[in-house]
Protein backbone atom coordinates (compact mmCIF):
# COMPACT_ATOMS: atom_id res chain seq x y z
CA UNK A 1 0.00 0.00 0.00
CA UNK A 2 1.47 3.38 -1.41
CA UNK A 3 1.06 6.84 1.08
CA UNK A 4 -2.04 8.39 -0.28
CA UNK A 5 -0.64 11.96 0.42
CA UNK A 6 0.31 14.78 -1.37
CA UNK A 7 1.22 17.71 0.54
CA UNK A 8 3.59 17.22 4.10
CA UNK A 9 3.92 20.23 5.92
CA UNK A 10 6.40 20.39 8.92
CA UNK A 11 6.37 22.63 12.03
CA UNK A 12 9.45 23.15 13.94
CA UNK A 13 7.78 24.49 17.42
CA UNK A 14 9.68 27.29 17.48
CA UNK A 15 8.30 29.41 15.11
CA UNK A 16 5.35 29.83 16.74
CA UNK A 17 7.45 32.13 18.94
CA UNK A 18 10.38 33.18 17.19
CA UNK A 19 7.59 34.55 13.90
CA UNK A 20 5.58 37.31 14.38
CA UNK A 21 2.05 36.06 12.86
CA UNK A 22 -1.65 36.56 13.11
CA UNK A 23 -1.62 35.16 16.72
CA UNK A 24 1.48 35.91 17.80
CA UNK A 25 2.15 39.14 18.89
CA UNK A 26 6.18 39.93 18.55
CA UNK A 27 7.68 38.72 22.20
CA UNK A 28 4.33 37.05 23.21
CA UNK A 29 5.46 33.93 25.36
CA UNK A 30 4.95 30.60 24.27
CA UNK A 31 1.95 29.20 24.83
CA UNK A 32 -0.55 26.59 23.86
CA UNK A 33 -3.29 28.93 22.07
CA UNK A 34 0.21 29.35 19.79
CA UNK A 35 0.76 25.88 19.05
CA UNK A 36 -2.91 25.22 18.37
CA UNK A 37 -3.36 28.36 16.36
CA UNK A 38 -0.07 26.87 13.94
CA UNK A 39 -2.20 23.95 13.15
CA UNK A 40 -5.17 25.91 12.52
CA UNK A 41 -3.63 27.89 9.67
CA UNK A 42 -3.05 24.57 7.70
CA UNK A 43 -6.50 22.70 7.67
CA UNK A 44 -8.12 23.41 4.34
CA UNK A 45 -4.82 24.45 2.59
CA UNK A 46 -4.51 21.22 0.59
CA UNK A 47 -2.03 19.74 3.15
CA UNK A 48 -2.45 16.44 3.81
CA UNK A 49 0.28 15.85 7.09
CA UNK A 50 0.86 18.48 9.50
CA UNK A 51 4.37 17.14 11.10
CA UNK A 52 5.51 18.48 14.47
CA UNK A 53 9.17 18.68 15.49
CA UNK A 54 8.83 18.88 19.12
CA UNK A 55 11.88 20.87 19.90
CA UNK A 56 15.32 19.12 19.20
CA UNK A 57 14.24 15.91 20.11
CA UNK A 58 17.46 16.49 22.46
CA UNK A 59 14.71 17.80 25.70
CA UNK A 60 11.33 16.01 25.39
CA UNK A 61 8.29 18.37 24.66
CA UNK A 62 6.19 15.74 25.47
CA UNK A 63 4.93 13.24 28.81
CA UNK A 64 8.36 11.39 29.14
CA UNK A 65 9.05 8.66 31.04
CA UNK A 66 12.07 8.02 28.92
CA UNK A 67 13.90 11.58 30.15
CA UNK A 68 10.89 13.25 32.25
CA UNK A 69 10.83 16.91 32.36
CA UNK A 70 11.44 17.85 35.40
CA UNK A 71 14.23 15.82 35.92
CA UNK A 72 16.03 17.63 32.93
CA UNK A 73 15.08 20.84 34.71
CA UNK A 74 16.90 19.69 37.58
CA UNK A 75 19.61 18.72 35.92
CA UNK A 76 19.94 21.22 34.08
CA UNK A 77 20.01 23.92 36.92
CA UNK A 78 22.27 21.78 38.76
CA UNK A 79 24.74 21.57 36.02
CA UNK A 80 24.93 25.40 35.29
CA UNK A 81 23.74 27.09 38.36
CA UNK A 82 21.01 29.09 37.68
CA UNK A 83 16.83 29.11 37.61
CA UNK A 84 15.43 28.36 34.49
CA UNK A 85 11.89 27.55 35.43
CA UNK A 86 10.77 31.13 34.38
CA UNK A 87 11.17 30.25 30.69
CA UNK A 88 8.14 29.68 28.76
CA UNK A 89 8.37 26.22 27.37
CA UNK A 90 10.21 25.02 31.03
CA UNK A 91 7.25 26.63 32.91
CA UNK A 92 4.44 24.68 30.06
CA UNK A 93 6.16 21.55 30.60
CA UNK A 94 6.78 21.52 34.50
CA UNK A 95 3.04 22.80 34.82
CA UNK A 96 1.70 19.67 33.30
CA UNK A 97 1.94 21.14 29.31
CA UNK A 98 2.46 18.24 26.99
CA UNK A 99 3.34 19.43 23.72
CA UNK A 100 1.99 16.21 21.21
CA UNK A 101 -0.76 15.62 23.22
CA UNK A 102 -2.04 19.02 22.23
CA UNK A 103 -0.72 19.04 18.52
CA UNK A 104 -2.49 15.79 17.89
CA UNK A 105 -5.84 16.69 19.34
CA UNK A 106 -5.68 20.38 17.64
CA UNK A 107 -4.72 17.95 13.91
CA UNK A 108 -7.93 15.73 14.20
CA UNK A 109 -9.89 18.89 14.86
CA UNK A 110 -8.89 20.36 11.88
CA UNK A 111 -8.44 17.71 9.40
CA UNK A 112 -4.78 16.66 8.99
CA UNK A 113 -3.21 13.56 9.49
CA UNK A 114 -0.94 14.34 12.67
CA UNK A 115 2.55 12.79 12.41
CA UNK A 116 5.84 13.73 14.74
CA UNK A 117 8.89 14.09 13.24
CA UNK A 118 12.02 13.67 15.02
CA UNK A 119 15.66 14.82 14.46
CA UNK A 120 17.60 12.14 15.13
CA UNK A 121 20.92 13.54 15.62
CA UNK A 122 20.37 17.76 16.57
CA UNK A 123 23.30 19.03 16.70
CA UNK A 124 22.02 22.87 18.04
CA UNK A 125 23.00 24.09 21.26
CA UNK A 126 25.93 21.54 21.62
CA UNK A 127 28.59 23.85 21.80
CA UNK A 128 27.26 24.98 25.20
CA UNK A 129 27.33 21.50 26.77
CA UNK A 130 30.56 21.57 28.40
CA UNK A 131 30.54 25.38 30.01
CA UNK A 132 31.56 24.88 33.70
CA UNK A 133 28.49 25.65 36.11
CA UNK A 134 29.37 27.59 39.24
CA UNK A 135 27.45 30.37 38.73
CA UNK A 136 28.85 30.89 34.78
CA UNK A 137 25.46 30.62 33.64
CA UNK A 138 25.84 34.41 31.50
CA UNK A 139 28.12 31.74 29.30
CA UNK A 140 25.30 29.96 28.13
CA UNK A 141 22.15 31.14 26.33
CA UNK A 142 19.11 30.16 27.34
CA UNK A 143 17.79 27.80 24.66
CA UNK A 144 20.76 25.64 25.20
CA UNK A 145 18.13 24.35 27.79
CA UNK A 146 16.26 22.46 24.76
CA UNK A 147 19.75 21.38 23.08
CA UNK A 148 21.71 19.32 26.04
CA UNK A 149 20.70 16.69 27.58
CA UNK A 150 21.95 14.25 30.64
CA UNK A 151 22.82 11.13 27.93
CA UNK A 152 24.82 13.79 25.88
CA UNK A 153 26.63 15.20 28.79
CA UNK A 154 27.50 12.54 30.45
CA UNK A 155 28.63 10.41 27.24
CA UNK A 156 31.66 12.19 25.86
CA UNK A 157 32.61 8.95 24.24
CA UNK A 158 29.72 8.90 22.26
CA UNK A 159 30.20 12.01 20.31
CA UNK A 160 31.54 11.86 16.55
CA UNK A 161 34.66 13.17 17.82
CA UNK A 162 35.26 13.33 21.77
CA UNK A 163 37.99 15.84 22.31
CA UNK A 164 36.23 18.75 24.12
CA UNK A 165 37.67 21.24 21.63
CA UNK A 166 35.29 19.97 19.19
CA UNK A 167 32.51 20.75 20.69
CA UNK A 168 31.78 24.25 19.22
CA UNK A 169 30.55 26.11 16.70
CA UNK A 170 33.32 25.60 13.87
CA UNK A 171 32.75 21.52 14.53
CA UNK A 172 28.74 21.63 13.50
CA UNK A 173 28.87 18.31 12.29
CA UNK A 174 31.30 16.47 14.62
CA UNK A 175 29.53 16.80 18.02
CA UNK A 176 26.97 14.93 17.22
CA UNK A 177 26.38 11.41 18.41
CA UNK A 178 27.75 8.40 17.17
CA UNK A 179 25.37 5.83 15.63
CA UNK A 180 27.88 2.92 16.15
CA UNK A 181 27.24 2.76 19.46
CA UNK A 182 24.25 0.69 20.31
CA UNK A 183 23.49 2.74 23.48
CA UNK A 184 22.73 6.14 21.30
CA UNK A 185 20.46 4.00 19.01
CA UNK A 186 18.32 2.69 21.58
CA UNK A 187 17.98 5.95 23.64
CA UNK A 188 16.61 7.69 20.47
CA UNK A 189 14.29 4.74 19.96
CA UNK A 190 12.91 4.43 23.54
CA UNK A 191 11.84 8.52 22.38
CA UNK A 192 9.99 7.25 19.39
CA UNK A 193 8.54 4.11 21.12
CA UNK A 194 6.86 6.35 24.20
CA UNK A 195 5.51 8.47 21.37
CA UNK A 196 4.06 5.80 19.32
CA UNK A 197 2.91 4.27 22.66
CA UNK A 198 1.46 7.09 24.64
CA UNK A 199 -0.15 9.33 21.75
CA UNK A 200 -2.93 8.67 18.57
CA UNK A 201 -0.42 9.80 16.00
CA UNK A 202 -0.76 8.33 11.69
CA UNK A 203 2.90 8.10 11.41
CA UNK A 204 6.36 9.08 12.02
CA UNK A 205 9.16 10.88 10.22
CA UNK A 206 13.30 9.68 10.60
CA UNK A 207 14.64 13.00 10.83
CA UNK A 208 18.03 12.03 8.87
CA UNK A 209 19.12 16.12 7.93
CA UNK A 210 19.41 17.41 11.63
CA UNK A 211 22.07 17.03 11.38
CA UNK A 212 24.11 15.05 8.69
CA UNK A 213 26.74 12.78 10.22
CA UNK A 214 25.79 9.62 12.33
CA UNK A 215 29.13 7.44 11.94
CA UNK A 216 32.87 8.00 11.85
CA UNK A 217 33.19 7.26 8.20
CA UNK A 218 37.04 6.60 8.26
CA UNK A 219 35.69 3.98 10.94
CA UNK A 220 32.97 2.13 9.23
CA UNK A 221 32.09 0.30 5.70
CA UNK A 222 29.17 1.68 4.39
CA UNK A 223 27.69 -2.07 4.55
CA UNK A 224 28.23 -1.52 8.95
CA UNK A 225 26.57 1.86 8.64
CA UNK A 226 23.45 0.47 6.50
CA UNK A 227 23.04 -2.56 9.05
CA UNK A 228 23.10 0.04 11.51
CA UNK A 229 20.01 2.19 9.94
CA UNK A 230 18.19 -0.61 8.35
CA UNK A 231 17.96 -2.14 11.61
CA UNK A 232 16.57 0.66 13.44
CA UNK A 233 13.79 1.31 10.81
CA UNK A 234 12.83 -2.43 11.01
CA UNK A 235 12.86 -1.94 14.27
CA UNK A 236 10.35 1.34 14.06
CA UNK A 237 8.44 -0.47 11.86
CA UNK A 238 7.49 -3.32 14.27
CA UNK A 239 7.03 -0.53 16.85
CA UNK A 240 4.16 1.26 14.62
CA UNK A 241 2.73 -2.29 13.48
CA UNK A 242 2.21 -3.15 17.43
CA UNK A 243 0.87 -0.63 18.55
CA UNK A 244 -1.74 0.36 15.76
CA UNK A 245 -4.69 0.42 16.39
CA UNK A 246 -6.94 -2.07 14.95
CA UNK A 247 -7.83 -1.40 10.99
CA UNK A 248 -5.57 1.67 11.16
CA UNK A 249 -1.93 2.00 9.45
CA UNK A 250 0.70 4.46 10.78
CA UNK A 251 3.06 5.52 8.29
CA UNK A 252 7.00 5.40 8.67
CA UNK A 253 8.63 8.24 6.56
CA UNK A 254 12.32 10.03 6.44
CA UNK A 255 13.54 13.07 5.56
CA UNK A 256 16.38 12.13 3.59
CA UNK A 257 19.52 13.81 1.81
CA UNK A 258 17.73 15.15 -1.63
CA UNK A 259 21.60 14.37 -2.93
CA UNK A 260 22.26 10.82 -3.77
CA UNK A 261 25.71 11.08 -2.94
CA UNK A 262 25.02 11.82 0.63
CA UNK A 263 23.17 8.75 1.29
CA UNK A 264 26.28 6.31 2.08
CA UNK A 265 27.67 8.26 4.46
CA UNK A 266 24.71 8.35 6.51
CA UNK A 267 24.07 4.43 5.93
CA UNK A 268 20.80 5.00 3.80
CA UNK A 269 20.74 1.98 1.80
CA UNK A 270 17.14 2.96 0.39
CA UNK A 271 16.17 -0.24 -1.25
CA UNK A 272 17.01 -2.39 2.20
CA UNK A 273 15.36 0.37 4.43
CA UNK A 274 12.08 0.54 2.36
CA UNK A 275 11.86 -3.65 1.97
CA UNK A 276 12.33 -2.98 6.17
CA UNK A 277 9.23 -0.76 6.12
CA UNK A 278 10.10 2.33 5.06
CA UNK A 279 7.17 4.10 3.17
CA UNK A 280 7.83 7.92 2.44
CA UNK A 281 11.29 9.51 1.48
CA UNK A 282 11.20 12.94 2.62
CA UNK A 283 13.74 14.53 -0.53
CA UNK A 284 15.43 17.68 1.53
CA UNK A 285 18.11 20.17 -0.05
CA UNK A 286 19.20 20.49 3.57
CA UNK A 287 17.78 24.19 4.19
CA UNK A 288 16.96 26.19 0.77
CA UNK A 289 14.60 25.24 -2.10
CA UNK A 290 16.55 23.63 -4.58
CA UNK A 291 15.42 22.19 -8.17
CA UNK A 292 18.23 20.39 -9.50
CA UNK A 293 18.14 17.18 -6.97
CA UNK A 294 18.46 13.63 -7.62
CA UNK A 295 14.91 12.49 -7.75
CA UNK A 296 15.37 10.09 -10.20
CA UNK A 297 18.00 8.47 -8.89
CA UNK A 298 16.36 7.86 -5.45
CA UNK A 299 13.27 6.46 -7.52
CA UNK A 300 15.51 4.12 -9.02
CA UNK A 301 16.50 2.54 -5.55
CA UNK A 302 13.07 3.32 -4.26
CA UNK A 303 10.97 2.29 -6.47
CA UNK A 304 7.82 1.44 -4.55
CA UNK A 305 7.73 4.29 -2.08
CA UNK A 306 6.29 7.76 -1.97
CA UNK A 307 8.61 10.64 -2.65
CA UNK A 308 8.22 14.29 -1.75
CA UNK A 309 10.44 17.40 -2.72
CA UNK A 310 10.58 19.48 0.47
CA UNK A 311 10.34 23.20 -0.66
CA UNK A 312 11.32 26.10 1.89
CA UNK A 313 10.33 29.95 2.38
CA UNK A 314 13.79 31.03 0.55
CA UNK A 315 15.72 30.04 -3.00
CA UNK A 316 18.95 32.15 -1.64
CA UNK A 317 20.83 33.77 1.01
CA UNK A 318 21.82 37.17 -0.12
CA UNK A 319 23.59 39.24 2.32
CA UNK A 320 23.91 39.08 6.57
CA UNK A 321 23.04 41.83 9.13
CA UNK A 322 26.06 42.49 10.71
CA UNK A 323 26.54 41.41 14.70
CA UNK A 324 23.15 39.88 15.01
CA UNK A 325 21.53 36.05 15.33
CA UNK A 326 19.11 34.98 12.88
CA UNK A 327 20.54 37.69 10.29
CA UNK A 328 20.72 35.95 7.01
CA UNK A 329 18.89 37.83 4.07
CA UNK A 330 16.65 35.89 1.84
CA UNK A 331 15.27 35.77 -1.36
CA UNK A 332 11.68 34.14 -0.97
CA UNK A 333 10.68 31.40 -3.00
CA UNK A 334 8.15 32.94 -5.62
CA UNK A 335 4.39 30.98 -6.39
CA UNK A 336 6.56 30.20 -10.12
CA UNK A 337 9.46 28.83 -8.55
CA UNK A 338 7.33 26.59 -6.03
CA UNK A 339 5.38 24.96 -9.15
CA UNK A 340 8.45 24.73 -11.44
CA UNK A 341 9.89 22.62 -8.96
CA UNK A 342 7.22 20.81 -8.37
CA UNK A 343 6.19 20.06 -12.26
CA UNK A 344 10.77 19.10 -12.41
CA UNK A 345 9.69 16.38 -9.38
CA UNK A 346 6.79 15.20 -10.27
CA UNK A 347 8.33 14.58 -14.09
CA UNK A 348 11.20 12.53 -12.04
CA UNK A 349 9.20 10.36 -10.31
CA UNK A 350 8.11 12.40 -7.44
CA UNK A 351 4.46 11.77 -5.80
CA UNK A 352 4.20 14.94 -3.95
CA UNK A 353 6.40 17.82 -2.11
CA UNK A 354 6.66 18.80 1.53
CA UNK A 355 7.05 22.33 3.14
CA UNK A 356 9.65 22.95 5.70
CA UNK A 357 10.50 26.49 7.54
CA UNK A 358 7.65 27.65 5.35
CA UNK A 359 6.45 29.85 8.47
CA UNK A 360 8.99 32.00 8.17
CA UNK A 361 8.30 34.34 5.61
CA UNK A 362 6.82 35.96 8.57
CA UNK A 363 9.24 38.60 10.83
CA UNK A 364 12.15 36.98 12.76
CA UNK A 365 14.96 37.32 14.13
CA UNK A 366 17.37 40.02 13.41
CA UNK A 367 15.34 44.03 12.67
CA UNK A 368 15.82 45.49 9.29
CA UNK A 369 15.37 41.70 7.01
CA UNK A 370 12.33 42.87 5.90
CA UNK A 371 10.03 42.70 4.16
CA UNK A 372 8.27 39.99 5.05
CA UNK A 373 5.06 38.49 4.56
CA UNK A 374 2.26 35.62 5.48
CA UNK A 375 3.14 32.52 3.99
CA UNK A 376 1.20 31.74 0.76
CA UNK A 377 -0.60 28.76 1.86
CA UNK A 378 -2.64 29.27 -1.17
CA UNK A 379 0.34 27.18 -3.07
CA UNK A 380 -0.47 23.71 -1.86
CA UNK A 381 -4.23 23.32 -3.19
CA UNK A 382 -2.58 23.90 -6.61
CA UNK A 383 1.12 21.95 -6.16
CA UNK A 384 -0.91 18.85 -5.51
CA UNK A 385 -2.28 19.22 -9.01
CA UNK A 386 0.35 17.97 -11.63
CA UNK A 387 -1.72 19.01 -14.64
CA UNK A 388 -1.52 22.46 -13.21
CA UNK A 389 1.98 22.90 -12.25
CA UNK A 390 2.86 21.37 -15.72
CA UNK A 391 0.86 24.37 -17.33
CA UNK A 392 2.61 27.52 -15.42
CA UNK A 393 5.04 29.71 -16.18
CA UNK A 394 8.39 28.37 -15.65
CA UNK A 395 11.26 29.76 -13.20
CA UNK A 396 13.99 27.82 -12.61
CA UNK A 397 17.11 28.70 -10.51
CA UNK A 398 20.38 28.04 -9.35
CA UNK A 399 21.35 29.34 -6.38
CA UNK A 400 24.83 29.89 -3.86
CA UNK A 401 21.91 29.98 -0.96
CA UNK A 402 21.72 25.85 -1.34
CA UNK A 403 25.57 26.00 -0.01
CA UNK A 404 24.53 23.71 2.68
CA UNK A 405 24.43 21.10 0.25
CA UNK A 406 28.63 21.34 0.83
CA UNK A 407 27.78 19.44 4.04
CA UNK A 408 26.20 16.58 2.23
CA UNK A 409 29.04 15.89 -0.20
CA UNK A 410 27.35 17.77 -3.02
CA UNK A 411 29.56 19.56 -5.09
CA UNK A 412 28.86 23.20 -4.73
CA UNK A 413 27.86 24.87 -7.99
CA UNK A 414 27.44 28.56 -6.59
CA UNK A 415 29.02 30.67 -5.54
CA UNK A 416 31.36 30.60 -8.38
CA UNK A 417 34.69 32.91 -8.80
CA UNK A 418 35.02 33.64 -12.04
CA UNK A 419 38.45 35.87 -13.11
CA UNK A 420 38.50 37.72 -16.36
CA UNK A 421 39.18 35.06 -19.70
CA UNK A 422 37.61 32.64 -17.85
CA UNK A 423 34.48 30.39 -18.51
CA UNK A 424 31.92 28.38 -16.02
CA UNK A 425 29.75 25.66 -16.86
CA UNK A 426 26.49 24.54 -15.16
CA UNK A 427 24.01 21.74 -15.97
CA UNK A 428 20.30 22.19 -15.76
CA UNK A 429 17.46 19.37 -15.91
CA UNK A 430 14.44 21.41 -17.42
CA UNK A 431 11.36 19.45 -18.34
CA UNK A 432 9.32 21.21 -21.05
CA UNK A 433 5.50 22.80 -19.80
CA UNK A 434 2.30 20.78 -21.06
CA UNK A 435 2.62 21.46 -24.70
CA UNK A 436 6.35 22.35 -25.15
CA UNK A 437 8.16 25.82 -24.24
CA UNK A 438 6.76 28.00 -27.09
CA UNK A 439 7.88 31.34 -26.83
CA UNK A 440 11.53 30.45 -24.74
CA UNK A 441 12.07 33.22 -22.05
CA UNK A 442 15.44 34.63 -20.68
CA UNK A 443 18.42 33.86 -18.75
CA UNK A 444 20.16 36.02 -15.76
CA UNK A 445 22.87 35.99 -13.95
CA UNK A 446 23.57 37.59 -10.36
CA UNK A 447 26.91 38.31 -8.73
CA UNK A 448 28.76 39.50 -5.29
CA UNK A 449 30.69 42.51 -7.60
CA UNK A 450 29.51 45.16 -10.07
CA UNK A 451 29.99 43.91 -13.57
CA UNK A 452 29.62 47.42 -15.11
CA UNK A 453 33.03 47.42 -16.33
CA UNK A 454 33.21 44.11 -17.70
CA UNK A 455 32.24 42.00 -20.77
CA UNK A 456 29.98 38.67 -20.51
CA UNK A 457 28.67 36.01 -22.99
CA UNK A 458 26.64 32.98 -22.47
CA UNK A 459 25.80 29.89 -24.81
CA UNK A 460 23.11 27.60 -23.87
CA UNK A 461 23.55 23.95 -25.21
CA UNK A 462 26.25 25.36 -26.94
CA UNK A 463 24.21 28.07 -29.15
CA UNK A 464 25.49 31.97 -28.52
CA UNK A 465 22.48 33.88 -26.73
CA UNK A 466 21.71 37.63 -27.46
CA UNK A 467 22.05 40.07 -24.22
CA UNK A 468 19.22 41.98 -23.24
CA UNK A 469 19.34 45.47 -21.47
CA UNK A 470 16.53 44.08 -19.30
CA UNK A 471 17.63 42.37 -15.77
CA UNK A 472 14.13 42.36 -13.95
CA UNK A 473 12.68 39.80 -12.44
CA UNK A 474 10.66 37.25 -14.89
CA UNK A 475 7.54 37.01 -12.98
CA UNK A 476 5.84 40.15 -10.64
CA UNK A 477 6.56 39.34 -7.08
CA UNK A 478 5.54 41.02 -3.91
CA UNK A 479 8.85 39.63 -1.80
CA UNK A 480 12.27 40.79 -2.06
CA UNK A 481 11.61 44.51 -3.31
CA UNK A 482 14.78 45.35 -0.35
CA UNK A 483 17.30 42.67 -1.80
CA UNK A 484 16.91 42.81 -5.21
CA UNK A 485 20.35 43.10 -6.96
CA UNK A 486 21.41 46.36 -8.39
CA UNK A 487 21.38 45.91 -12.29
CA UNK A 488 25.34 46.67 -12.58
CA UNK A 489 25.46 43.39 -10.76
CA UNK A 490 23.85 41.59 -13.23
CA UNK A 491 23.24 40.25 -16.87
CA UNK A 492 20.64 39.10 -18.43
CA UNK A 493 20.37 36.90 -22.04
CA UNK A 494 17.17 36.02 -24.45
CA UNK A 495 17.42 32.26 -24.57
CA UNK A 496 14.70 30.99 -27.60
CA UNK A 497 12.31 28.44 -27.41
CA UNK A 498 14.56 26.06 -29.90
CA UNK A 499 17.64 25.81 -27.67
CA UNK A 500 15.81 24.33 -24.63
CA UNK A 501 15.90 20.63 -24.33
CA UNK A 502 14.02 18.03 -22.10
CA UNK A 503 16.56 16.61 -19.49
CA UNK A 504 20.16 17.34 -19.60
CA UNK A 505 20.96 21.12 -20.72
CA UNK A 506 24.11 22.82 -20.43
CA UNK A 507 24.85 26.33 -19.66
CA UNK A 508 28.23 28.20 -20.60
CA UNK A 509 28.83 31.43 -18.94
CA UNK A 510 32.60 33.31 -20.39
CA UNK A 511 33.69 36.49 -18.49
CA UNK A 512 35.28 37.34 -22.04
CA UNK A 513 37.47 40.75 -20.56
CA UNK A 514 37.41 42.78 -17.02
CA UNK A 515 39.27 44.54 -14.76
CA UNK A 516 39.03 42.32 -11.60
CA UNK A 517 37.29 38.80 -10.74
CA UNK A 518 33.70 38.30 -9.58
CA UNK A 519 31.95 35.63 -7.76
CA UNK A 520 28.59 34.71 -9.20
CA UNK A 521 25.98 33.92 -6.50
CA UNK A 522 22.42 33.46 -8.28
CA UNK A 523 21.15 31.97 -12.27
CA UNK A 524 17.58 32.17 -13.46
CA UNK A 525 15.86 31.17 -15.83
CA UNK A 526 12.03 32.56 -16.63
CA UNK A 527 10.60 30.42 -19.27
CA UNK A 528 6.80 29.59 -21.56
């Protein structure tokens, strides 16, 4: 039996405070209203699965019996000498607040299909772990309280790398926990089982992208890391089986590298995890939209389950704030760009797409970002529809925002230096509209540096393309009017119906003469 869903739409918690919204005023404390009020906004949408990521997984956010609450508090003020109990989630959670209980109640009230979806391996917060107590609390911020845990602390040994001095900010990916130990296995999955257990949830979601290391590669064979992972899904599998109720399913999913190249590492051997029980592969670019994944490819070793292309509030990073957290600048991801990549998936192989981070489009973090905006929820009723999606306007996009993808072993197409006399080449997999591209569209190109004083060419499957004085946006667009690029930083090509292929195309960009180099950052392409 195939997932009969379309449309996946995860909530991380913490928006719900960290976004300004409709019913959340900016600074309001968290509060249950909040977290009901998040799953309100999606019923009647055209999303299918609301999926909550209670917190880190790290701190439970829900009864416990595994880690109970109020033990971590206790711990936790022990550890690093100072009251925490006046912070909104602590004071929920000690007063009797339970997090899932709530989300999946407010879900069958509205309509969706509630399913939790945990990170497996969070590695937020960690660099905090080992600050001495003593009164040294001002040395740790306060939402390290969701990030460490007792297991993590007291387990050095279990980390990716154990030396101390790895444990900060520069080491994202190495103080995690390692999956070769048995111990770190079973602690997540005694999480999962008192959720599948204790609450009246349709299914869960592997959380495989927060974050992306599990094993000490140099360590392990990639045949020990897939025993490893296809074990523990087997194991979820038999967990959701038993305690189903009777005549209902509960549905095992994973948000997955969208890269195929990052799936060893982890130990994703996709064809042994789905015969295990594996039913939805959750395709994530890590953090940005991205179009040009490996679909395919992961339908050719998955062949019999349901694949979704998450898509996120942002195609780009553009620019930082200086000295503030949360400061990135975004480009948002436009209503063309959402069903372009949708009509790309679904022309791969793909059975539907997922949101994630789509709530923020709202205000957050660091002042002066703007603008922002409400989400358009108004997307999903149509990206469900693959006759639809295959009929809009086209915008495709390649973008130095997807950098993350570095961490997953993808080779990193933007940003690309470029230094006068020399020539860049990127591939694009376009897939032609219902009834063919007829009237072709045009190319730009986005960099770092002003390109006033230099000279650029393109070719497009090898054909020449004719500039064009014209470097606005393909499509009208209500986001992004504050970080649009100047037009010295850009250039812009007509690119003609004829020269567009289905599949494989090939784009040559030549920085022909100029006085300096320049690092390219952003390609588009707005097509009919």
């Amino acid at each position: 039996m195939k997932s009969p869903f379309k449309i996946l739409y995860s909530n991380d918690t913490v928006n719900t405070v960290s976004c300004t919204s409709p019913y959340h005023a900016k600074g309001e404390p968290f509060s249950q209203r909040i977290l009901e009020a998040s799953v309100d906004e999606t019923g009647g949408t055209g999303i299918d699965v609301h999926m909550l990521q209670p917190g880190l997984s790290m701190v439970p956010w829900w009864k416990s019996k595994q880690y109970p609450y109020a033990e971590h508090i206790r711990w936790y003020e022990t550890t690093y000498g100072a009251s925490v109990r006046d912070n909104p989630y602590a004071r929920y959670m000690l007063e009797g607040g339970d997090m899932v209980g709530a989300f999946v109640t407010r879900c069958r009230r509205v309509g969706v299909a509630p399913f939790i979806s945990l990170r497996l391996n969070d590695s937020h917060g960690k660099e905090f772990v080992d600050t001495p107590g003593g009164g040294n609390i001002s040395e740790i911020p306060g939402y390290s309280l969701h990030c460490v845990n007792r297991f993590y602390k007291d387990h050095p040994q279990f980390r990716i790398d154990p030396d101390p001095a790895k444990v900060s900010k520069e080491h994202w990916n190495t103080r995690v926990l390692n999956w070769g130990n048995p111990e770190v296995v079973d602690w997540m999955f005694g999480f999962i089982a008192e959720i599948a257990e204790n609450y009246d949830i349709d299914g869960i979601e592997l959380d495989f992208m927060r974050h992306c290391n599990f094993f000490r590669v140099n360590e392990t064979t990639f045949a020990q890391r897939a025993a490893v992972m296809t074990a523990f899904v087997k194991r979820v599998r038999g967990l959701l089986d038993r305690t189903a109720k009777p005549g209902r399913h509960r549905w095992l999913g994973a948000r997955i590298p969208a890269y195929a190249i990052a799936l060893e590492p982890l130990g994703l051997d996709l064809g042994a995890m789905t015969a295990a029980g594996l039913e939805i592969l959750n395709l994530s670019p890590y953090y940005m939209t991205a179009q040009q994944v490996d679909v395919a490819e992961i339908r050719r070793r998955a062949p019999d389950a349901a694949i979704h292309l998450e898509l996120t509030h942002s195609v780009a990073a553009v620019g930082r704030v200086p000295g503030a957290y949360d400061n990135t600048l975004f480009l948002r991801t436009t209503d063309e760009q959402f069903s372009t990549a949708a009509h790309l998936a679904y022309s791969r192989g793909a059975d539907g797409v997922s949101a994630f981070n789509f709530a923020y489009y709202r205000e957050f973090g660091a002042p002066g970002r703007g603008p922002f905006h409400e989400p358009p929820f108004h997307v999903f009723e149509k990206l469900r529809d693959r006759a639809w999606v295959a009929a809009q306007p086209q915008h495709y996009f390649l973008s130095g925002g997807a950098s993350w993808a570095a961490l997953l072993g993808r080779p990193q197409v933007l940003p690309r230096t470029m230094r006068s006399g020399g020539e860049a080449i990127f591939p694009l997999d376009l897939a032609p509209p219902a009834g063919g591209w007829q009237r072709g569209g045009r190319l730009r190109i986005r960099a770092r540096d002003d390109l006033a004083a230099g000279e650029w060419s393109a070719r497009f499957n090898g054909e020449p393309l004719m500039s064009t004085e014209d470097r606005s946006a393909p499509y009208a667009t209500r986001y992004d009017a504050a970080h649009l690029a100047a037009p010295e930083k850009m250039r812009a090509w007509m690119l003609p119906a004829h020269v567009l292929r289905e599949g494989a195309n090939t784009l040559e960009v030549f920085f022909t003469k100029g006085p300096k180099s320049a690092v390219l950052e952003y390609i588009d392409l707005g097509l009919r």
